[in-house]
N, C-alpha and C. Protein backbone atom coordinates (compact mmCIF):
# COMPACT_ATOMS: atom_id res chain seq x y z
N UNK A 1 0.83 -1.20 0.00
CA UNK A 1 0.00 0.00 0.00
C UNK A 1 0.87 1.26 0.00
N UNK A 2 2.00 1.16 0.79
CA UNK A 2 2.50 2.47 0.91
C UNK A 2 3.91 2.29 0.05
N UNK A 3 3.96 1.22 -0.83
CA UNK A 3 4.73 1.25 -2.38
C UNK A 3 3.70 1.90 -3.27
N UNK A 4 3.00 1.38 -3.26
CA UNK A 4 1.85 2.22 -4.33
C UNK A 4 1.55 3.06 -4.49
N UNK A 5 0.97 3.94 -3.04
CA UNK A 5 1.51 5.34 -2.60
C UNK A 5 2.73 6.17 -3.26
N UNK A 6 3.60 5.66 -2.79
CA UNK A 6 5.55 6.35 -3.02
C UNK A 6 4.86 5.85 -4.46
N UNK A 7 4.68 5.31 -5.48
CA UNK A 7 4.70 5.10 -6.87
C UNK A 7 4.28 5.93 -7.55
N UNK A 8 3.34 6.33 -7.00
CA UNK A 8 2.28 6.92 -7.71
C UNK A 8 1.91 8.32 -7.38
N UNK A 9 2.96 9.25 -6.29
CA UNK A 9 2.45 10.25 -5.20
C UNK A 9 2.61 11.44 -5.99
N UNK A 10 2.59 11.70 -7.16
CA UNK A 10 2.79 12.87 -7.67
C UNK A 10 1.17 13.08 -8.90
N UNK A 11 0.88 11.56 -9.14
CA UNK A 11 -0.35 11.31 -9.41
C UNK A 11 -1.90 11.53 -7.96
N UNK A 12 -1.41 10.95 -7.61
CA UNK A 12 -2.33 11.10 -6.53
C UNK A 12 -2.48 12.49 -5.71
N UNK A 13 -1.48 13.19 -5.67
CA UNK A 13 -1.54 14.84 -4.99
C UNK A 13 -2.10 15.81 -6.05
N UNK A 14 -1.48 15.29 -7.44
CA UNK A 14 -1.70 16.39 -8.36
C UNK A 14 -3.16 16.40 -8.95
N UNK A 15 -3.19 15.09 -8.71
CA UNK A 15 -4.88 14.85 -9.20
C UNK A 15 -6.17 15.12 -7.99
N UNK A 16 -5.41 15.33 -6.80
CA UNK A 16 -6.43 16.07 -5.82
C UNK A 16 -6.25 17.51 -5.66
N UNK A 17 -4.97 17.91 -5.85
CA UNK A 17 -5.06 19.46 -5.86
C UNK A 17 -6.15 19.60 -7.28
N UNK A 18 -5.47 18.94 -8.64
CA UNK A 18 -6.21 19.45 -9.13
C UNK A 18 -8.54 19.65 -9.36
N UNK A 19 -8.40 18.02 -8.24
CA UNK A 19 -10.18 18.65 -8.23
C UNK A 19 -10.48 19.15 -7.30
N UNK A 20 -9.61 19.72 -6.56
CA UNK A 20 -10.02 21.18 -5.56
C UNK A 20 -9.97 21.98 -5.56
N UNK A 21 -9.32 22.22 -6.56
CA UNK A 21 -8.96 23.68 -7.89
C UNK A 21 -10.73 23.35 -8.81
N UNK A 22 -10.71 22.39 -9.07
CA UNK A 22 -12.04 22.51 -10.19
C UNK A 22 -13.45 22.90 -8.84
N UNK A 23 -12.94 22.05 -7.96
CA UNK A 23 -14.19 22.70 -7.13
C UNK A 23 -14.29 24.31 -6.45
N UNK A 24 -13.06 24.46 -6.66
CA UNK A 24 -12.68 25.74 -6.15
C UNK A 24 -13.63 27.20 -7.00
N UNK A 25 -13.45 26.89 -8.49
CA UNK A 25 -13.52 27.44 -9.65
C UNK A 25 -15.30 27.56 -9.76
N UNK A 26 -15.90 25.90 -9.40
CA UNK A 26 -16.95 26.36 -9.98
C UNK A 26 -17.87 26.71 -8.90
N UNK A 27 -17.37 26.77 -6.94
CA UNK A 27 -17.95 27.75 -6.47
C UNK A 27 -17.84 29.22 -6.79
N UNK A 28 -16.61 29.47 -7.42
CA UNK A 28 -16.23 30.72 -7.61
C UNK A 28 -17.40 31.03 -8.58
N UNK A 29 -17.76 30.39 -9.62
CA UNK A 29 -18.34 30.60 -10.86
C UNK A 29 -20.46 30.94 -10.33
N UNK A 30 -20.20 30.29 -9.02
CA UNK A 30 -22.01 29.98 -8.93
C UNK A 30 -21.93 30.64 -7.94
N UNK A 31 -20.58 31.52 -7.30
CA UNK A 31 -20.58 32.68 -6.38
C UNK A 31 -21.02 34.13 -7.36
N UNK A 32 -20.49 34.17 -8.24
CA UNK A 32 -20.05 35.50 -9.10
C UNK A 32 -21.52 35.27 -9.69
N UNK A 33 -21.91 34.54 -10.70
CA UNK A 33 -22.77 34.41 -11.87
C UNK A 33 -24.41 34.03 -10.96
N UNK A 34 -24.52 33.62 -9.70
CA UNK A 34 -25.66 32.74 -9.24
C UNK A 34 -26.00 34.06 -8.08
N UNK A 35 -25.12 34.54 -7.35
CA UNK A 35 -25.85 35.24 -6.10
C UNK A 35 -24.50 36.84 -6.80
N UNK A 36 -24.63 37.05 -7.61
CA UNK A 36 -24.07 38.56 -7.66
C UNK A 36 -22.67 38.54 -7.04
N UNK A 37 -22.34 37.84 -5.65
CA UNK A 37 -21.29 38.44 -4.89
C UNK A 37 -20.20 37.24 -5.06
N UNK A 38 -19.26 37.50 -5.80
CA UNK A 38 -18.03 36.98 -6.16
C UNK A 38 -17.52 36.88 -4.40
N UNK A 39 -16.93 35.42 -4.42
CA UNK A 39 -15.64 35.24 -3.03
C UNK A 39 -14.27 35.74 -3.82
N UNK A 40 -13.81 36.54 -3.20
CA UNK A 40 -12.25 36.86 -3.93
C UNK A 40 -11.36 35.94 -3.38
N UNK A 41 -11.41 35.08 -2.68
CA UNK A 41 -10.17 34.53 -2.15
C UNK A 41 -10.17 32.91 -3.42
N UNK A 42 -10.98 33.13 -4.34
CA UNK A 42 -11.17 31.84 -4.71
C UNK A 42 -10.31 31.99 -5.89
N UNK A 43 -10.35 32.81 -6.17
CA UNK A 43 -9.03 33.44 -7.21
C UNK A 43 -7.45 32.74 -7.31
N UNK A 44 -6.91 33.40 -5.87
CA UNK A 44 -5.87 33.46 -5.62
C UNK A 44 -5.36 31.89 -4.95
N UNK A 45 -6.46 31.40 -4.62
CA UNK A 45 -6.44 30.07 -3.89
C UNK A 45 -6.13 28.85 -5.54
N UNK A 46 -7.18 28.75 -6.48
CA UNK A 46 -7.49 28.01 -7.50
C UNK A 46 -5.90 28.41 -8.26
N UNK A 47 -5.06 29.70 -8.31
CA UNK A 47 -3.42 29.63 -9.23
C UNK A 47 -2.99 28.88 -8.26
N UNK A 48 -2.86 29.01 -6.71
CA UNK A 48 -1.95 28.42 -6.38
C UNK A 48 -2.06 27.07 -6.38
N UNK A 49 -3.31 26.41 -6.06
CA UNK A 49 -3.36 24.77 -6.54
C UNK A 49 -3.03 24.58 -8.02
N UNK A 50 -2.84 25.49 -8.76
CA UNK A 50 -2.69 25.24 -10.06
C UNK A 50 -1.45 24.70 -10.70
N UNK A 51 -0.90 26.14 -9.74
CA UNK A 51 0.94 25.54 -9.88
C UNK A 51 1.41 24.41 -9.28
N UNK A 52 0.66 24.29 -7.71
CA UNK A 52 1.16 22.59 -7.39
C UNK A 52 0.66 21.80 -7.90
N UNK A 53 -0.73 21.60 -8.66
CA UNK A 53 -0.57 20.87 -9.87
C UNK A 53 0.10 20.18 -10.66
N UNK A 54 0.15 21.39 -11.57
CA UNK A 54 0.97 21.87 -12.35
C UNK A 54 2.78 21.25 -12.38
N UNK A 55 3.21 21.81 -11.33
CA UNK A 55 4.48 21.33 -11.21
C UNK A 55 4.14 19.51 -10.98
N UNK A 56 3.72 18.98 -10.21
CA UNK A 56 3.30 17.62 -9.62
C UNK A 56 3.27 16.79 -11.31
N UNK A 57 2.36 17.43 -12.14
CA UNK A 57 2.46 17.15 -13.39
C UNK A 57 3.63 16.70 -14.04
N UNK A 58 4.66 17.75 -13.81
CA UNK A 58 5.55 17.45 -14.73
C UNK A 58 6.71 16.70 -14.01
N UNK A 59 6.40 16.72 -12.90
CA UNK A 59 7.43 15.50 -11.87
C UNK A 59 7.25 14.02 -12.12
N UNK A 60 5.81 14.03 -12.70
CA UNK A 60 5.36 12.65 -12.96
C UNK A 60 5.95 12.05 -14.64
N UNK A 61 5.98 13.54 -14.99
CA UNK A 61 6.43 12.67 -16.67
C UNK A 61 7.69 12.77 -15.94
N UNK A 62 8.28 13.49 -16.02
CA UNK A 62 10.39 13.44 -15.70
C UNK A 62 9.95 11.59 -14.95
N UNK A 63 8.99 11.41 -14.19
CA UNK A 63 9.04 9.73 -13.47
C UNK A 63 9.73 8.79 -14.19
N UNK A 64 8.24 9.14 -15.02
CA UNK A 64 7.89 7.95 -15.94
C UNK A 64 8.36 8.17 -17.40
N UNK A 65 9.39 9.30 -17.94
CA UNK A 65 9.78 9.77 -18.93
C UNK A 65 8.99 9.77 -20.28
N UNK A 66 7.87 10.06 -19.98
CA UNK A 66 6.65 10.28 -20.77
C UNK A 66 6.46 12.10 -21.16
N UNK A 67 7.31 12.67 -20.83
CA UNK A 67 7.55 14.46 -21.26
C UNK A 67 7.64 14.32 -22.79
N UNK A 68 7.35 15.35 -23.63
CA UNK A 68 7.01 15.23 -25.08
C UNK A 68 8.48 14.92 -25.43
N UNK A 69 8.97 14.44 -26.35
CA UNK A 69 10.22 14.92 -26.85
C UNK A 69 9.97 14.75 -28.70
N UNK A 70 11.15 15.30 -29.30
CA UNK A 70 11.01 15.20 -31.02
C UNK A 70 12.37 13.87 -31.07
N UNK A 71 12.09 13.05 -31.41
CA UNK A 71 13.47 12.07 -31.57
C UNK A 71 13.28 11.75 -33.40
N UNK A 72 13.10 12.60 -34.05
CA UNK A 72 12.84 12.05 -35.34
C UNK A 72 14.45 11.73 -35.42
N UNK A 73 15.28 12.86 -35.35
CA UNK A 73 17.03 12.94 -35.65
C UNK A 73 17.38 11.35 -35.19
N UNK A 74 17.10 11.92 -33.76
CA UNK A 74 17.71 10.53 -32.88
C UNK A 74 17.35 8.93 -33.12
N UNK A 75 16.22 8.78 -33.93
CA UNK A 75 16.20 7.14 -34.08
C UNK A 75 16.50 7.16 -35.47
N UNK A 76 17.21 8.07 -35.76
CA UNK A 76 17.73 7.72 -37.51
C UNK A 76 19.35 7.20 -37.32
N UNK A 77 19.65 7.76 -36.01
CA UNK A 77 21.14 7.52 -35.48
C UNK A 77 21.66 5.98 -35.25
N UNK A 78 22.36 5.19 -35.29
CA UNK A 78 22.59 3.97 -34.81
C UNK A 78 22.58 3.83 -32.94
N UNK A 79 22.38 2.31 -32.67
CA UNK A 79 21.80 2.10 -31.55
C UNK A 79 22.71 2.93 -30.48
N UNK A 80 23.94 3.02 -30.64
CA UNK A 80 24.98 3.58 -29.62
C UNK A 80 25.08 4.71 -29.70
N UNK A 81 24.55 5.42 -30.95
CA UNK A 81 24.66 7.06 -30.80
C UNK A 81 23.55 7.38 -30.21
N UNK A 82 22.52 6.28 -30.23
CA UNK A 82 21.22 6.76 -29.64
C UNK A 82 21.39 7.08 -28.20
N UNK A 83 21.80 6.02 -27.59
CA UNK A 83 22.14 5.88 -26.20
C UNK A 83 23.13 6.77 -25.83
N UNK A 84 23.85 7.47 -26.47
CA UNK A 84 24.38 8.69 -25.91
C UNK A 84 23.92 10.13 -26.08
N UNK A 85 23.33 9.91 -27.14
CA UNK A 85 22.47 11.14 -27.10
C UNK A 85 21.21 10.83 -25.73
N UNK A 86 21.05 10.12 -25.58
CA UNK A 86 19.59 9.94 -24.47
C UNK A 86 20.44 10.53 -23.06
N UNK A 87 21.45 10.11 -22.74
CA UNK A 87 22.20 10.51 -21.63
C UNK A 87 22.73 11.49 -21.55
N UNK A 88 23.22 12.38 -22.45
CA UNK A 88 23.40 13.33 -22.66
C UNK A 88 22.34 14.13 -22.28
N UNK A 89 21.23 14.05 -23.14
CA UNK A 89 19.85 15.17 -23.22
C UNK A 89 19.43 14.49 -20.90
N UNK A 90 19.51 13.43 -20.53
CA UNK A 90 19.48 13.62 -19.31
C UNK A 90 20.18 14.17 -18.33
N UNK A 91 21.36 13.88 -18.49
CA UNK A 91 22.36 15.09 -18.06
C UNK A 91 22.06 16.60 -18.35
N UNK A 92 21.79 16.93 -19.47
CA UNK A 92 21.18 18.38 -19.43
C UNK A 92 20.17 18.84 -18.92
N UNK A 93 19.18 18.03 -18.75
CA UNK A 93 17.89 18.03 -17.71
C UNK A 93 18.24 18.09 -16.54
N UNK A 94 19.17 16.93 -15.95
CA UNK A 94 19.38 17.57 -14.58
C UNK A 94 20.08 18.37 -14.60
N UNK A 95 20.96 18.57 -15.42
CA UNK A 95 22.08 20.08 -15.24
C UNK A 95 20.80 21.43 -15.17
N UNK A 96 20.15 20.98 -15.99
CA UNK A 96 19.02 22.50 -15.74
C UNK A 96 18.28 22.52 -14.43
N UNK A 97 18.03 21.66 -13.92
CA UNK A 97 16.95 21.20 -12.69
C UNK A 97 17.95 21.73 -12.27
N UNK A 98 19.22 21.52 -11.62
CA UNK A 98 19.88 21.96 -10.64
C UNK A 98 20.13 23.18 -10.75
N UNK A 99 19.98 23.98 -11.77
CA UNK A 99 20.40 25.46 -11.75
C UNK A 99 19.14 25.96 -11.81
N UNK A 100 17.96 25.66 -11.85
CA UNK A 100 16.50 25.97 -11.47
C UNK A 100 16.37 26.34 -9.68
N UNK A 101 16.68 25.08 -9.48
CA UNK A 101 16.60 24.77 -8.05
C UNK A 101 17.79 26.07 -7.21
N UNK A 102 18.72 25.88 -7.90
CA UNK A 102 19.72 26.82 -6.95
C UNK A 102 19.23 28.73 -7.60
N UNK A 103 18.49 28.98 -8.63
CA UNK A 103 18.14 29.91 -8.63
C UNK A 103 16.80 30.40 -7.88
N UNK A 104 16.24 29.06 -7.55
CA UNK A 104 15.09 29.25 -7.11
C UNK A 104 14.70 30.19 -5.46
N UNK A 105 16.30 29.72 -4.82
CA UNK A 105 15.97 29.88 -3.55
C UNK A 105 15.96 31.52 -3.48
N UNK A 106 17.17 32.21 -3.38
CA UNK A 106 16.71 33.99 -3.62
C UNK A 106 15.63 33.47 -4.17
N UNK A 107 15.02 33.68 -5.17
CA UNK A 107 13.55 34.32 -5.09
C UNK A 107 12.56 33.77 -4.40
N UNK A 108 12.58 32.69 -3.63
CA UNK A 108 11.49 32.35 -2.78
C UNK A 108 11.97 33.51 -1.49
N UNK A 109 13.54 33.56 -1.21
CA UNK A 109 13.84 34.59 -0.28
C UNK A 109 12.89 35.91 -0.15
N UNK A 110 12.81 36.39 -1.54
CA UNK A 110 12.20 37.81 -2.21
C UNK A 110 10.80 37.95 -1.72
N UNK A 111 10.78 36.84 -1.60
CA UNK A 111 8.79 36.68 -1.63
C UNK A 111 8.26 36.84 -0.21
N UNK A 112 9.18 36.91 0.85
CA UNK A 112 9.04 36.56 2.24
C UNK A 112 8.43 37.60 2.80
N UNK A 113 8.24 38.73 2.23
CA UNK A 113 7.55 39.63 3.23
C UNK A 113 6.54 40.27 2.45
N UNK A 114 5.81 39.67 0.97
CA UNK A 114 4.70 40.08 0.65
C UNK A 114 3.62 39.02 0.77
N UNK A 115 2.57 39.35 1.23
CA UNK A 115 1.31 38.02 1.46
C UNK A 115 0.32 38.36 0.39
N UNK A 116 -0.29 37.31 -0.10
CA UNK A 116 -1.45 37.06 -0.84
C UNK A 116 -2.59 37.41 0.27
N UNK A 117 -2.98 38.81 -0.57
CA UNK A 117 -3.83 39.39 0.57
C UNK A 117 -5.32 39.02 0.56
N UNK A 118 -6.17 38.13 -0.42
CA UNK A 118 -7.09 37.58 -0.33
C UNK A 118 -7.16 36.11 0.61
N UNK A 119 -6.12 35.49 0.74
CA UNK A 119 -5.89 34.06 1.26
C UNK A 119 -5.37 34.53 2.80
N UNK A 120 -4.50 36.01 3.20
CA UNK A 120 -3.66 36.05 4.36
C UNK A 120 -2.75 35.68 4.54
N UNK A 121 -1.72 34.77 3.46
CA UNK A 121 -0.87 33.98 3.35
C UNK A 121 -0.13 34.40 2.71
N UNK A 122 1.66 34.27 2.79
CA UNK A 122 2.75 34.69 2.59
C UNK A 122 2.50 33.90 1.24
N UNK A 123 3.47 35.24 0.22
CA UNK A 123 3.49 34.51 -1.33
C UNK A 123 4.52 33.35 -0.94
N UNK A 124 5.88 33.15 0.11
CA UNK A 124 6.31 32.22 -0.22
C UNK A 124 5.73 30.65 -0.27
N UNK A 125 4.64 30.48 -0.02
CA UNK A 125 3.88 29.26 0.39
C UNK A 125 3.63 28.73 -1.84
N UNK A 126 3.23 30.35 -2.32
CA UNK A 126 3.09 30.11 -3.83
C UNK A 126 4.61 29.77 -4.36
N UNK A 127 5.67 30.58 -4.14
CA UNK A 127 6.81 30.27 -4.46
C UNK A 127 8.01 28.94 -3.97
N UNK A 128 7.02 28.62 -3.17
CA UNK A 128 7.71 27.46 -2.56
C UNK A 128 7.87 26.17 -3.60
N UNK A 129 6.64 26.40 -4.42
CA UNK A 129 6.44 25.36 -5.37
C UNK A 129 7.91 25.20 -6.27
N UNK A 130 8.16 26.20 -6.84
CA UNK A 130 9.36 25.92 -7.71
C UNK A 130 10.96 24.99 -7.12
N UNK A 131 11.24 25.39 -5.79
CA UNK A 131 12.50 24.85 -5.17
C UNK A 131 12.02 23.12 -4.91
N UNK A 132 10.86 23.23 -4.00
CA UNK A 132 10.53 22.16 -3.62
C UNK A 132 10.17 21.03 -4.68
N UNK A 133 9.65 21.30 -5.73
CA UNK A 133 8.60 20.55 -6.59
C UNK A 133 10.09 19.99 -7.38
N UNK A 134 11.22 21.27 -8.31
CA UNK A 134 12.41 20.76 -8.71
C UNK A 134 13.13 19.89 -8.14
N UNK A 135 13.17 20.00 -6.72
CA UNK A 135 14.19 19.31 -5.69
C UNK A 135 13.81 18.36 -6.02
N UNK A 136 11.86 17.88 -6.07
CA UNK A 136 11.46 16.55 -6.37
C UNK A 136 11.49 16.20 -7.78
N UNK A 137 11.58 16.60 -8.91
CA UNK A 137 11.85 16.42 -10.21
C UNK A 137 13.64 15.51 -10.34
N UNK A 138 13.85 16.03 -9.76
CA UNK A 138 15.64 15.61 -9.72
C UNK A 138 15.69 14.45 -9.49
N UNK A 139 15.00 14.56 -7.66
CA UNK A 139 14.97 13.20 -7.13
C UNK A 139 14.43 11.85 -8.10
N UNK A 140 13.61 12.16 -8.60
CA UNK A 140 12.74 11.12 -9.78
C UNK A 140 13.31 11.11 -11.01
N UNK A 141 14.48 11.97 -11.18
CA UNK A 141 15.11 11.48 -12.64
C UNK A 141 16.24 10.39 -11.99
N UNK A 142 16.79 11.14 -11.24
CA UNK A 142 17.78 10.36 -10.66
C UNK A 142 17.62 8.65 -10.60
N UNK A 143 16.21 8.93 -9.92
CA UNK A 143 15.92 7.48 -9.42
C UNK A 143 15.55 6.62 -10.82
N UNK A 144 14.60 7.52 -11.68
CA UNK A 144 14.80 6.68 -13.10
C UNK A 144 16.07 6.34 -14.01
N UNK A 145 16.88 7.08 -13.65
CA UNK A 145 18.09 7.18 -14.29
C UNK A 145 18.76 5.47 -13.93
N UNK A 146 18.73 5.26 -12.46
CA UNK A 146 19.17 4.45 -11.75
C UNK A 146 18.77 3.17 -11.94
N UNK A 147 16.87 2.85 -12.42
CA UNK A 147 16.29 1.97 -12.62
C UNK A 147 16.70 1.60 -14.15
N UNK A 148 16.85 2.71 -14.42
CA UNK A 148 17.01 1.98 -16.52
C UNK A 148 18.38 1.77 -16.63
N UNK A 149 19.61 2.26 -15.86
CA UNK A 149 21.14 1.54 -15.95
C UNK A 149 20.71 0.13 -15.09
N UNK A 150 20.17 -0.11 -14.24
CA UNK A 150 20.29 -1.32 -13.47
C UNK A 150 19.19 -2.22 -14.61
N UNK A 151 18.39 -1.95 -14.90
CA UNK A 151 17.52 -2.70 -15.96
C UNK A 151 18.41 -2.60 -17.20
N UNK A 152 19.27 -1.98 -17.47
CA UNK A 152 19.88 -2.18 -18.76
C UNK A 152 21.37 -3.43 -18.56
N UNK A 153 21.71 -3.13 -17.54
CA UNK A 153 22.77 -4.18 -17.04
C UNK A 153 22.40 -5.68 -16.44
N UNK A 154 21.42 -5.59 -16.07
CA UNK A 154 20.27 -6.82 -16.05
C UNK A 154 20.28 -7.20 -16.97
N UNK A 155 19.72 -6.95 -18.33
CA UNK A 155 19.32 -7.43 -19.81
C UNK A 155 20.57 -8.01 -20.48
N UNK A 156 22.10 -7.04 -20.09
CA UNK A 156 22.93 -7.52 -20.66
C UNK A 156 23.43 -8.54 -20.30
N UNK A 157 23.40 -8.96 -18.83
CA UNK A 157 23.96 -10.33 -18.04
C UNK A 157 22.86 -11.47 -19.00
N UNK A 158 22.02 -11.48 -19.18
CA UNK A 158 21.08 -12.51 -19.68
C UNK A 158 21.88 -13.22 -21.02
């Protein structure tokens, strides 16, 4: 149960932020359009589930390496240029994640003393998403990185 959980936890958070964002939206919608008086906090509440979403989203493809890519070039290449171009383009992914992540922190710093004044809540709680969510993008390439050399060195002992 709590493998399945850890398997799947970027599915399972992102897919509840995101229907509490949809429920969020369409009180907002039958606040504004149904009784005249719009809630303003539903605004500012529905981006920020958006971005943890959002980010949660794309932690799950980096998982499961399901992120779009164009490989027309790359499968015209022979099998060994393929495989270095694939490691390569992952190495540059995490080389970017890590310079995401280390740019990230100043500006979550920046954010520390203005609040989202409909919610009462410090923007860093919105900006938190980027350090934290990358930190976890990394972690999950890494770990795929780790599963497809050990599954590839597996295949070759056979």
């Amino acid at each position: 149960m709590l493998k399945k959980f850890y398997n799947n936890f970027e599915e399972i958070i992102g897919s509840s932020l995101f229907l509490i964002m949809l429920i969020v939206l369409v009180v907002q919608t039958l606040t504004r359009q149904g009784i005249g008086v719009p809630l303003v906090w539903t605004e500012e509440l529905s981006k920020l589930l958006f971005i943890y979403a959002g980010y949660l989203g794309i932690v799950a493809c980096i998982k499961d390496n399901s992120h779009v890519s164009i490989d027309v070039f790359v499968k015209r290449l022979p099998a060994k240029a393929q495989k270095w171009v694939y490691i390569f383009n992952q190495l540059l992914i995490l080389t970017a994640l890590i310079t995401i992540f280390y740019i990230s922190i100043p500006i979550l710093e920046r954010q520390e003393h203005l609040t989202i004044v409909t919610l009462q809540i410090s923007y860093v709680y919105m900006y938190a998403a980027l350090p934290i969510l990358t930190l976890l993008m990394i972690f999950r390439l890494i770990e795929r990185l780790i599963k497809e050399w050990r599954n590839s060195r597996a295949g070759g002992v056979k």
